[in-house]
Protein backbone atom coordinates (compact mmCIF):
# COMPACT_ATOMS: atom_id res chain seq x y z
CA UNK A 1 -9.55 0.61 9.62
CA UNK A 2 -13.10 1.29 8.14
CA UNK A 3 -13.94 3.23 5.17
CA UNK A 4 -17.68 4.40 5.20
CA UNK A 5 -19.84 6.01 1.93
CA UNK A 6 -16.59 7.56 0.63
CA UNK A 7 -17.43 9.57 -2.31
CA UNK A 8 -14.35 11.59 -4.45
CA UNK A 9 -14.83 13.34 -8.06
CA UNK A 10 -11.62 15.33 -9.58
CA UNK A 11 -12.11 17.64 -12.62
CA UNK A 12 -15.67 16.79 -13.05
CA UNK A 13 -15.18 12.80 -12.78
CA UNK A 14 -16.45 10.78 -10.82
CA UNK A 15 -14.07 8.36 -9.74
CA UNK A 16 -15.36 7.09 -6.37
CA UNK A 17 -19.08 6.65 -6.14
CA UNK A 18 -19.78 5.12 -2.07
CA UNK A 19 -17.22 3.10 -1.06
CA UNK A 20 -17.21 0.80 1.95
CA UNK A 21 -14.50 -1.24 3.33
CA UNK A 22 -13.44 -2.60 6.45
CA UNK A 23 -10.04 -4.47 7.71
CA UNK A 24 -10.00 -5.78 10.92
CA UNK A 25 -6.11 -5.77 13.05
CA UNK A 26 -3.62 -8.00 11.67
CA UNK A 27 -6.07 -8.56 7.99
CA UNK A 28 -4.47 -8.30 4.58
CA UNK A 29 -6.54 -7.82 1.65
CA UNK A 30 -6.20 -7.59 -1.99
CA UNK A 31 -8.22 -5.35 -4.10
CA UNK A 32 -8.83 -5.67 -7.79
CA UNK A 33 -9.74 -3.08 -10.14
CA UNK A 34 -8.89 -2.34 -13.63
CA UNK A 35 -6.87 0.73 -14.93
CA UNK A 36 -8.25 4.43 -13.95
CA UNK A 37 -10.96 2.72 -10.97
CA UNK A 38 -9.81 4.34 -8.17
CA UNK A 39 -7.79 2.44 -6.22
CA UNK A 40 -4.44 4.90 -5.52
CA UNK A 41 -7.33 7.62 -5.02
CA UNK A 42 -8.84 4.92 -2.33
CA UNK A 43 -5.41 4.70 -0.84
CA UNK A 44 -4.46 8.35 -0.93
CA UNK A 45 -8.04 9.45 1.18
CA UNK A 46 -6.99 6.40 3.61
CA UNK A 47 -3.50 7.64 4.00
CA UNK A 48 -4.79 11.46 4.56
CA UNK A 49 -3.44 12.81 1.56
CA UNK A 50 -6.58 13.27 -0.59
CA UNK A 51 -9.98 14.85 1.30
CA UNK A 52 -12.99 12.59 0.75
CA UNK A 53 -15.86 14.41 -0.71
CA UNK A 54 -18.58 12.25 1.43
CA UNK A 55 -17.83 9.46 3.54
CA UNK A 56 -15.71 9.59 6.02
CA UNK A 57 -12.09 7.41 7.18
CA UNK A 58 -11.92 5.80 10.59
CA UNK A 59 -8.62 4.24 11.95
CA UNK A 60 -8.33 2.96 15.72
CA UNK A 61 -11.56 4.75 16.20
CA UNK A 62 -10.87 7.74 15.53
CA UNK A 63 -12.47 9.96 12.53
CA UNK A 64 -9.08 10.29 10.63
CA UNK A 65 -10.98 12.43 7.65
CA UNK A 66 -14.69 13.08 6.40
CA UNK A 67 -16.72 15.07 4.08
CA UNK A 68 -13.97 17.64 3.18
CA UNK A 69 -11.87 17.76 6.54
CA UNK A 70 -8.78 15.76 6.91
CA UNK A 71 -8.80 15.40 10.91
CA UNK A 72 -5.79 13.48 11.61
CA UNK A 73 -2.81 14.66 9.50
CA UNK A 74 -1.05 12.10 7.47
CA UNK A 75 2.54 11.86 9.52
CA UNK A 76 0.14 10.91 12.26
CA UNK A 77 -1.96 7.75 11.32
CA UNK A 78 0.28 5.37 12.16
CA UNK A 79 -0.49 4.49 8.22
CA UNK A 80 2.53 3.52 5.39
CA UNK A 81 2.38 3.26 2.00
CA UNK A 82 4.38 1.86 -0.69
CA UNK A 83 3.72 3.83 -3.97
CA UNK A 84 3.35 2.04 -7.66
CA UNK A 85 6.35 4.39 -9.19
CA UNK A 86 9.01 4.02 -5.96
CA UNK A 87 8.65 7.44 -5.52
CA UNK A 88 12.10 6.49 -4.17
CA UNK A 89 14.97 9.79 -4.40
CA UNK A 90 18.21 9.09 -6.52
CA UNK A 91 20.68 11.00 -4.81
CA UNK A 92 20.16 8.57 -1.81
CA UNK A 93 21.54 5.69 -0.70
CA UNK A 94 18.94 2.75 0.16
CA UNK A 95 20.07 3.65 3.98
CA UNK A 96 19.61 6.94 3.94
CA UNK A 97 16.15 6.47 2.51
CA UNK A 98 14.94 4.44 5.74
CA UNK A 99 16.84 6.53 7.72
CA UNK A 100 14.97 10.03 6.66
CA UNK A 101 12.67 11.43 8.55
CA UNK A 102 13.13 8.63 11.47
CA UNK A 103 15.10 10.49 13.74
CA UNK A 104 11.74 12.53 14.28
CA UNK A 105 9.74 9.46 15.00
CA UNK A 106 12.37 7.37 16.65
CA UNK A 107 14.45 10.07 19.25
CA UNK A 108 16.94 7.00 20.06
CA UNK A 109 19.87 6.59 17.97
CA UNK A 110 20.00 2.97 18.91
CA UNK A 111 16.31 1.99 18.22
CA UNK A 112 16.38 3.92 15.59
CA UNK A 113 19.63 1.88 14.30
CA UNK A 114 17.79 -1.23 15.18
CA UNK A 115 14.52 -0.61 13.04
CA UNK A 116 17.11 0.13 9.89
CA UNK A 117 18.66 -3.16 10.53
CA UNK A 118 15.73 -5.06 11.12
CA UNK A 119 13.82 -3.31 8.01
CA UNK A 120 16.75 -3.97 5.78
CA UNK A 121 16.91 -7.77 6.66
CA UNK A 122 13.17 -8.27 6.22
CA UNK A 123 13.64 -6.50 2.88
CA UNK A 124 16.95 -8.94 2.10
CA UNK A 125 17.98 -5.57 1.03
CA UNK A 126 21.16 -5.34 4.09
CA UNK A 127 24.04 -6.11 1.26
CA UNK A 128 22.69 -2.96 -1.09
CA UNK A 129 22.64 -0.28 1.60
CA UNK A 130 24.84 1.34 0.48
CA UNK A 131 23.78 1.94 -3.29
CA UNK A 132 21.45 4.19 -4.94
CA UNK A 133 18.14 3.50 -6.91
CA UNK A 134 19.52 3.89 -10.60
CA UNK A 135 21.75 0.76 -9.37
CA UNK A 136 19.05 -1.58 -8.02
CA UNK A 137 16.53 -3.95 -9.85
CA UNK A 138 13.14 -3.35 -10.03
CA UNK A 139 12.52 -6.10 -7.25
CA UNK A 140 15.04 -4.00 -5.18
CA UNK A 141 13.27 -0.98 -5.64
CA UNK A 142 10.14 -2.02 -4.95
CA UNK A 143 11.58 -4.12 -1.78
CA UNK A 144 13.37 -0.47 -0.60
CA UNK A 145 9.97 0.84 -0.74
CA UNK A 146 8.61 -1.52 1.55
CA UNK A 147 11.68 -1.52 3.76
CA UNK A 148 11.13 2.38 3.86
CA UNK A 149 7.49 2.26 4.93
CA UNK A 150 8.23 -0.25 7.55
CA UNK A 151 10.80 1.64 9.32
CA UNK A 152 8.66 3.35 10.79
CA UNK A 153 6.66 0.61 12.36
CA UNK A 154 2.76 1.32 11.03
CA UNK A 155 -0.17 -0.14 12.20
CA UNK A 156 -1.87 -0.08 8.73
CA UNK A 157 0.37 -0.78 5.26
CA UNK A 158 -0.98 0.50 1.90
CA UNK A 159 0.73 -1.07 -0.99
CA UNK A 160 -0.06 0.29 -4.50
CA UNK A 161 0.50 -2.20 -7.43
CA UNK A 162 3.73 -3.64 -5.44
CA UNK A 163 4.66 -6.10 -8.18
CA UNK A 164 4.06 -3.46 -11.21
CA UNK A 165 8.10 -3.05 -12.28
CA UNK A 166 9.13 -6.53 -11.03
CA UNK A 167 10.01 -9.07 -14.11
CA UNK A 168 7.58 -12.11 -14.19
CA UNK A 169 10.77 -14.26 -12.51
CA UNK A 170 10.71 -12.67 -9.36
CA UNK A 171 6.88 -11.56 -9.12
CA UNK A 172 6.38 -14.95 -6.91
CA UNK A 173 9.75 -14.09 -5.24
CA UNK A 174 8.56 -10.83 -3.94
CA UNK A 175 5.10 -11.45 -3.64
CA UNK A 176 5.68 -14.05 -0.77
CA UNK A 177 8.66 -11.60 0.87
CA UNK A 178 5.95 -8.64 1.27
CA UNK A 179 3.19 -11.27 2.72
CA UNK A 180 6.10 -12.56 4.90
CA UNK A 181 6.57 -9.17 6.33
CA UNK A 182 2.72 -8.32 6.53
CA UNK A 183 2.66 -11.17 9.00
CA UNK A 184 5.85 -11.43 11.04
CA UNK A 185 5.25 -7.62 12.00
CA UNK A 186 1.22 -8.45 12.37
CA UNK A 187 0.54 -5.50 9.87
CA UNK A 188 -2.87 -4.61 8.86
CA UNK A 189 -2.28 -4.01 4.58
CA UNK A 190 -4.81 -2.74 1.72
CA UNK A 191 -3.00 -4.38 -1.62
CA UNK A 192 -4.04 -3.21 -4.70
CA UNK A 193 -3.38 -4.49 -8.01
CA UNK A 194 -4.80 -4.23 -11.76
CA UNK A 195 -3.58 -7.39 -12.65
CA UNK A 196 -5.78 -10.43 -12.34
CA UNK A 197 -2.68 -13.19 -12.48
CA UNK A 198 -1.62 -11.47 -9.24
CA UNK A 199 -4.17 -12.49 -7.09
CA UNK A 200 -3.14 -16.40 -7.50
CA UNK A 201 0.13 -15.05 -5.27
CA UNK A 202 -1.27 -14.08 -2.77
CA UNK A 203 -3.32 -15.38 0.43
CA UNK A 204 -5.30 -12.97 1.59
CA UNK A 205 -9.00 -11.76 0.78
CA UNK A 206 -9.74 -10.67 -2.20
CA UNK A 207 -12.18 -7.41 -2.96
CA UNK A 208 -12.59 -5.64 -6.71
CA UNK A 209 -12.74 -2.36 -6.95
CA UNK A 210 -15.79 -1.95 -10.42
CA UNK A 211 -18.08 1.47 -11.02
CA UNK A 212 -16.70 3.31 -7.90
CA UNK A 213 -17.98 0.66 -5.10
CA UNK A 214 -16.42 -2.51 -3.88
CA UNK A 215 -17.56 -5.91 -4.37
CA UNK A 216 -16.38 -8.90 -2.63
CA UNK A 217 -15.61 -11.89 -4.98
CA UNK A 218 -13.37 -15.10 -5.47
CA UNK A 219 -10.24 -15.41 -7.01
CA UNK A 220 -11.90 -17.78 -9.59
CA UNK A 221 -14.51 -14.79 -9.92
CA UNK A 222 -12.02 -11.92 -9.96
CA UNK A 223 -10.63 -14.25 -13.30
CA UNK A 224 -14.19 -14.34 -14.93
CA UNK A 225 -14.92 -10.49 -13.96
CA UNK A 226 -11.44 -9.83 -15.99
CA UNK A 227 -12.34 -11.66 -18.98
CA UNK A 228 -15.50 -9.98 -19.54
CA UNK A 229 -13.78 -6.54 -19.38
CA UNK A 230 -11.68 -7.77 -22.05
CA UNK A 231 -14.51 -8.82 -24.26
CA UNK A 232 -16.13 -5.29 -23.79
């Protein structure tokens, strides 16, 4: 996946100024940005559901979008993403939520019993599957979103803020179980977080997202860029 000079303003603002980014197969990356910098806007134009005002998206490549075309819809990028609020339904069971949608992608009734199974394990969500949202924690919730985007077996995972409703207790918990996944399936995943202490739980690369462009920087540097927002 390769982002290239994207460039997105809403309502007068602008909120992403050039960026570039590239993840090779199988890479997982972190990236950093405070409040309001654009990173669900960078994950919405790689997921197809934004249009990019420059720039343009590549994935397997292929042009998936540029400068104010969306070329490859979003149900067919072979792209998943985990959103920050759940965006999870609560009439539905955690089941039924992997099983939406899937007999589309998966015409099978076995396979497509298989991926539920195996998604469920990997989300050590297989004793809740029958309950609904309002009944879960928020380490559930945010594991059935994962489990739901990995149903349908994506090449590229984009998780926004995965660990924002999760008490400090299980953060660790949950942070290793989604980086345990990313790897046993051989995912390619965009992680993006506002939180600074976040970063120490996780492995992969780290990027920060600062004045609309992204910067590549260290953990211990991510920490020091932090503190001098703060001071600001």
């Amino acid at each position: 996946m390769s982002a290239k000079g994207l460039e997105f303003s809403r309502g007068g603002r602008r909120i992403l100024a050039g960026v570039d980014l590239a993840l090779g197969a199988r890479e997982a990356r972190v990236l950093v940005g405070a409040s309001g910098s654009g990173k669900t806007t960078l994950l919405r134009l790689i997921a197809g559901l934004e249009v990019p005002d420059r720039g343009r998206v590549v994935l397997d490549g292929v042009v998936a979008s540029e400068a104010g075309v969306i070329r490859v819809p979003p149900h067919r990028r072979g792209v998943a993403m985990v959103f920050q609020d759940g965006a999870l339904w609560s009439h539905m069971s955690v089941e039924a939520h992997l099983r939406f949608g899937l007999d589309a992608r998966v015409p099978q009734r076995k396979a497509r019993d298989l991926a539920v199974e195996e998604s469920l394990e990997l989300a050590g969500l297989s004793d809740r599957r029958r309950e609904r949202p309002g009944h879960l924690s928020g380490g559930e919730r945010q594991r059935l979103g994962l489990a739901r985007a990995l149903v349908h077996g994506p090449r590229l995972l984009l998780l926004d803020e995965p660990l924002a409703h999760v008490d400090l207790r299980a953060r660790l918990d949950l942070a290793r179980a989604v980086l345990r996944v990313i790897e046993s399936r051989g995912i390619t995943a965009l992680w993006v977080t506002h939180r600074p202490d976040d970063v120490p739980l996780t492995n992969p690369a780290v990027s920060v997202l600062a004045r609309g462009r992204i910067e590549d920087r260290s953990p211990g540097e991510v920490a020091v860029w932090f503190a001098s927002l703060e001071k600001v």
